[in-house]
Protein backbone atom coordinates (compact mmCIF):
# COMPACT_ATOMS: atom_id res chain seq x y z
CA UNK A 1 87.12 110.66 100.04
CA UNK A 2 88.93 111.52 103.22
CA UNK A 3 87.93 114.56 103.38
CA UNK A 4 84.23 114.14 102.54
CA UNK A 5 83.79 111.32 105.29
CA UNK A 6 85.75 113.90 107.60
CA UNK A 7 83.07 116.78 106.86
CA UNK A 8 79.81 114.61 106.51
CA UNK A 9 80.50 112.56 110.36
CA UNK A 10 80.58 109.40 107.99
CA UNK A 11 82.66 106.34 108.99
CA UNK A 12 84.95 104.93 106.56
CA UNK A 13 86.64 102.05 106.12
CA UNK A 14 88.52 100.75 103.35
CA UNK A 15 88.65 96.69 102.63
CA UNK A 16 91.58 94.80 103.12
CA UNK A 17 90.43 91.60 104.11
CA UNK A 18 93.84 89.93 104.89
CA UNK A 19 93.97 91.39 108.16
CA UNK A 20 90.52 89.85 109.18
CA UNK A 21 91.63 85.97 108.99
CA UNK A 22 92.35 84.76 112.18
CA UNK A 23 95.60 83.16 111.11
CA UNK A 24 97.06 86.19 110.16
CA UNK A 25 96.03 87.64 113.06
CA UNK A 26 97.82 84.67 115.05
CA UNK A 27 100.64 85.54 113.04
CA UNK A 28 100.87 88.84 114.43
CA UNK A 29 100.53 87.71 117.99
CA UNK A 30 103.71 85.66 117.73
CA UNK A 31 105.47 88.18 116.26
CA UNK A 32 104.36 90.84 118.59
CA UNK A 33 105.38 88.40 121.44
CA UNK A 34 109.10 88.39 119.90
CA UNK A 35 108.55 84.44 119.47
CA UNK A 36 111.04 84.96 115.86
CA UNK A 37 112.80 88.08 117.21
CA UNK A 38 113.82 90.87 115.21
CA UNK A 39 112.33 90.17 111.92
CA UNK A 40 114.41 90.69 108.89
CA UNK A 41 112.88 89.43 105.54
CA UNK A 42 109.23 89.56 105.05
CA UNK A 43 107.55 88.07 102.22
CA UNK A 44 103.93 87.49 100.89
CA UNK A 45 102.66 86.60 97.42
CA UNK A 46 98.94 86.68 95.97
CA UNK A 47 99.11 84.64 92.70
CA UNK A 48 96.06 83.46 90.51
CA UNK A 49 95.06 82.87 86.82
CA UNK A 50 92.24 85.17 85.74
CA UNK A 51 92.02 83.33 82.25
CA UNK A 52 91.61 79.51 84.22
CA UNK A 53 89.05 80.99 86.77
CA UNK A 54 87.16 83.45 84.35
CA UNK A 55 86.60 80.60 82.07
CA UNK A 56 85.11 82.67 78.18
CA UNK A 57 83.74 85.51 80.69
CA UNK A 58 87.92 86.66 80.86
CA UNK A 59 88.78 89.70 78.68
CA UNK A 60 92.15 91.18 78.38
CA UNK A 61 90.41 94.70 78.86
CA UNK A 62 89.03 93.95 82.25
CA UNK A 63 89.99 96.65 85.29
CA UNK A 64 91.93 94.27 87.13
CA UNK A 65 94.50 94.53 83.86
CA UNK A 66 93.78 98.11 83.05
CA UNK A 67 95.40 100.86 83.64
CA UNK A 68 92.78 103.46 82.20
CA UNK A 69 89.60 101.84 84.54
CA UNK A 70 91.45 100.23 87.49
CA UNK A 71 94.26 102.46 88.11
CA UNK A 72 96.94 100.03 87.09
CA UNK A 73 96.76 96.15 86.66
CA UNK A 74 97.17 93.10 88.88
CA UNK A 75 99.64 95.49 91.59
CA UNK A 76 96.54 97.87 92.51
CA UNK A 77 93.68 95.01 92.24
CA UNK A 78 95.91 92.09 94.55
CA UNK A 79 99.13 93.20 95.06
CA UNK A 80 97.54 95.93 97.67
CA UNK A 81 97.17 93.18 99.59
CA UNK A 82 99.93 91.32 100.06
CA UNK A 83 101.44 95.00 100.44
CA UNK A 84 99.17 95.83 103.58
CA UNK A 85 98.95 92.25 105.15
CA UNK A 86 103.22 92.61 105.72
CA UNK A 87 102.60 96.01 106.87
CA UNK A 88 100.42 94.59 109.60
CA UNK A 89 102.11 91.81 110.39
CA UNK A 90 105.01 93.56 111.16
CA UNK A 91 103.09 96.88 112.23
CA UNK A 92 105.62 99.22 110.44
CA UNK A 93 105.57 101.49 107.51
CA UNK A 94 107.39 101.32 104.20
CA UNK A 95 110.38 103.54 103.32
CA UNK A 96 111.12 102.74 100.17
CA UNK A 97 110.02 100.43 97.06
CA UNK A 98 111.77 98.93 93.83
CA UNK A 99 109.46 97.00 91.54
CA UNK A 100 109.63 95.16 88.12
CA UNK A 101 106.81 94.23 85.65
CA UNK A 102 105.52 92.77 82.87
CA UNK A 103 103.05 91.66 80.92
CA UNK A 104 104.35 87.91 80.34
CA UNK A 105 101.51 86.24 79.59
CA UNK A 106 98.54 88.61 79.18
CA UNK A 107 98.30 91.20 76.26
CA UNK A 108 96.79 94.46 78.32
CA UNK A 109 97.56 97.64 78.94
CA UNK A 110 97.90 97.35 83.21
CA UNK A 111 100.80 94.19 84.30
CA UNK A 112 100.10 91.11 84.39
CA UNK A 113 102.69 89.97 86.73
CA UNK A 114 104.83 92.04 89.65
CA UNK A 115 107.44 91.73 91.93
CA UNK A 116 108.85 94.25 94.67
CA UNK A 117 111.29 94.83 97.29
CA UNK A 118 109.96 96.91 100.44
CA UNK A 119 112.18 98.61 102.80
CA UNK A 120 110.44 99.31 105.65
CA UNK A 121 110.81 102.19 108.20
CA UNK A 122 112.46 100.13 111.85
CA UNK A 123 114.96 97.56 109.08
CA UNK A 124 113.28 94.87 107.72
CA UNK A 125 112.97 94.21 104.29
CA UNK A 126 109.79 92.71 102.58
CA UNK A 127 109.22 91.34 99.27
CA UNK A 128 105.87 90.72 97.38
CA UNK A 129 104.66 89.18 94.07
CA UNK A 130 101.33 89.18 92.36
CA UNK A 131 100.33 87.76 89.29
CA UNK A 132 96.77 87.00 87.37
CA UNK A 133 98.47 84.78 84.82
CA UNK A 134 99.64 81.45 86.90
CA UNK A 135 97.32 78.93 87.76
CA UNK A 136 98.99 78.12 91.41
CA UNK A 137 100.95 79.33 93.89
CA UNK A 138 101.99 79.05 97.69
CA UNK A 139 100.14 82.21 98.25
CA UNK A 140 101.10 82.38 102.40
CA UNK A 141 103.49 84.43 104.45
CA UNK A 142 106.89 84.20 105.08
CA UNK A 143 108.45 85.75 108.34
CA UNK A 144 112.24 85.51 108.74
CA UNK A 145 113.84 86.45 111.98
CA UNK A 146 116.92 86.20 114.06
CA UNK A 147 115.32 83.39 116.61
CA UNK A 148 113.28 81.84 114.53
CA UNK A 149 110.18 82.20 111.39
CA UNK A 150 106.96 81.73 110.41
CA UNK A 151 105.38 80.07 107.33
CA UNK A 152 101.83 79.89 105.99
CA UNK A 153 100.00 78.34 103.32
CA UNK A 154 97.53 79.49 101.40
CA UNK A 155 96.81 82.00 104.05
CA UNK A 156 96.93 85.10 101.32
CA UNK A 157 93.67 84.41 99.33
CA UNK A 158 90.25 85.08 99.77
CA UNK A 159 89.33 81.36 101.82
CA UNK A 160 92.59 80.11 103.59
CA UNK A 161 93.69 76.78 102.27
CA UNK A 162 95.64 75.51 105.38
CA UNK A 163 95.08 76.90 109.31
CA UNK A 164 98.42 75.75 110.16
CA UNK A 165 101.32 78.34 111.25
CA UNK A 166 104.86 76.70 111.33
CA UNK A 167 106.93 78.31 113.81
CA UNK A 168 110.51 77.65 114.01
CA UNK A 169 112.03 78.31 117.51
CA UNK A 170 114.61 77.33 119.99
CA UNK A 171 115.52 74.87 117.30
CA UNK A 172 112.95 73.12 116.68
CA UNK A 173 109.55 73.56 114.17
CA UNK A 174 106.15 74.08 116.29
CA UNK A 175 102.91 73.97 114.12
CA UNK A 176 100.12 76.11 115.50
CA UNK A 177 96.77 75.71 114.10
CA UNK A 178 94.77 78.83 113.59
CA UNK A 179 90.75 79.25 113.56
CA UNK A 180 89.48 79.28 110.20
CA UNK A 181 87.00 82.26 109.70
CA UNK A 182 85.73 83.76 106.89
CA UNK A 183 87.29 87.34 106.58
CA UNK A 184 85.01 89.32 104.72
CA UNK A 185 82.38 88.14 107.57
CA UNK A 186 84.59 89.48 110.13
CA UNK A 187 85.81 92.37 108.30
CA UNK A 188 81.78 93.72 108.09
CA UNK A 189 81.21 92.51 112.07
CA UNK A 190 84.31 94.75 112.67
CA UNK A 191 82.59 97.85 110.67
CA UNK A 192 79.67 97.87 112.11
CA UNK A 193 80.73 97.17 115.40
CA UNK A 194 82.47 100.87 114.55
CA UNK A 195 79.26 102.27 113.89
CA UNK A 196 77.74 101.03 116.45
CA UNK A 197 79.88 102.11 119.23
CA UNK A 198 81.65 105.22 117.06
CA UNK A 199 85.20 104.14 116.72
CA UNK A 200 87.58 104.55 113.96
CA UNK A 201 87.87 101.07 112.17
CA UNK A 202 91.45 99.17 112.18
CA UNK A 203 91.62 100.40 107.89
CA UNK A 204 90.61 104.11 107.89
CA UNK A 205 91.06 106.28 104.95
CA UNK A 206 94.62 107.31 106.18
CA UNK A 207 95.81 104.10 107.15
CA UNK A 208 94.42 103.01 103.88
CA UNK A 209 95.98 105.62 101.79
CA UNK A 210 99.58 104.45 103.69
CA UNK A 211 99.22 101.39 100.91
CA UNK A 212 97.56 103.66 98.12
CA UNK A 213 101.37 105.85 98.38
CA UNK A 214 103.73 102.17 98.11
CA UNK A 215 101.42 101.31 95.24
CA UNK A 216 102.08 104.53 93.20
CA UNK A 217 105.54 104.66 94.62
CA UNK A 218 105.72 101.01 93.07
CA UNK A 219 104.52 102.31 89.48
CA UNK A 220 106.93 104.98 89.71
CA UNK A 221 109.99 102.61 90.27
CA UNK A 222 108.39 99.99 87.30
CA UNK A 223 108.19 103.29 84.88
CA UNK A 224 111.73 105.28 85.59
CA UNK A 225 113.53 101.74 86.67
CA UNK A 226 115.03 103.04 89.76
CA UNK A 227 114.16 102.57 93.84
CA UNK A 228 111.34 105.37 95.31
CA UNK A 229 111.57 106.43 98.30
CA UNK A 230 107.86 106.66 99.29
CA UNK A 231 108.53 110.50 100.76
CA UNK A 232 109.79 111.61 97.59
């Protein structure tokens, strides 16, 4: 796809939404501005119930839990996310991935439910978990540093459920209130603006395919049960 968009003159851009709600955007402000220091632990989770929202339209076969159609199950259709919004929060890469699934509640043939530990490139680590089989969850962003942290709520979903950004520092918890936007709106003003002034959008292809490799890299450390260094 890359390639094709290279040799055609086409613009591409690749969706990941989180990076398009203004609170997360906030979020990387403050840590940009070194308001928590030198981060340390990252963590983000995307959690949902498939079955409770799908209603008697949910199948077990679906691509979000299959392997054969999707790729892989609830890692490649959610976990993506949570995997690229801590990337650009903390605008680093990822080293290294250990992850662990299973299929605890759903009977398919992708997982149902995963969790992983990043290692990312400048020394913090991240975590992430994903799941299509709970019916609630925080679903916000954790930033841990050595001044101070950050915590969201609900900030990790498709509509953010809470605009407020605790900030712990010099002691004391601040709560900053973010703009609420929708993010698919601004993700498709930020595309075209690309097209209209012929820029390369914030997601390319190879920025893109940065997450693609942790996701694979992920499925490698769930089948042989061992860390993957994403280089390997």
């Amino acid at each position: 796809m890359i390639g094709a968009a290279e040799e055609n003159n086409v613009t591409m851009m690749i969706g990941h939404n989180m990076r398009f709600h203004k609170i997360h955007q906030n979020v990387k402000e403050l840590i940009a501005d070194g308001r928590v220091g030198t981060v340390g632990i990252a963590r983000a989770e995307i959690i949902t119930s498939f079955r409770k929202n799908q209603g008697d339209k949910f199948t077990t076969d679906q691509f979000r839990l299959n392997r054969t159609i999707g790729g892989g199950g609830v890692l490649f259709d959610m976990g993506i996310h949570a995997i690229d919004v801590l990337r650009y929060l903390l605008d680093d890469d990822i080293k290294e991935v250990s992850a662990f699934s299973q299929n605890l509640f759903i009977d398919c043939n992708g997982e149902d439910t995963v969790s992983a530990v990043l290692k990312f490139k400048e020394g913090a680590y991240g975590a992430i978990a994903t799941s299509g089989a709970l019916p609630y969850a925080r679903n916000g962003i954790e930033i841990y540093g050595d001044t101070g942290a950050i915590i969201t709520e609900g900030s990790v979903w498709i509509s953010v459920r809470s605009a407020d950004i605790k900030l712990f520092t010099n002691d004391k918890w601040e709560t900053h209130t973010a703009e609420m936007n929708n993010c698919y709106l601004a993700e498709i003003d930020h595309f075209l603006q690309c097209l209209e002034e012929k820029k390369t959008p914030v997601v390319d292809g190879e920025e893109a395919k940065k997450n693609i490799r942790v996701v694979l890299a992920a499925y490698r450390s769930m089948d042989e049960g061992r860390s993957i260094l994403i280089e390997e």
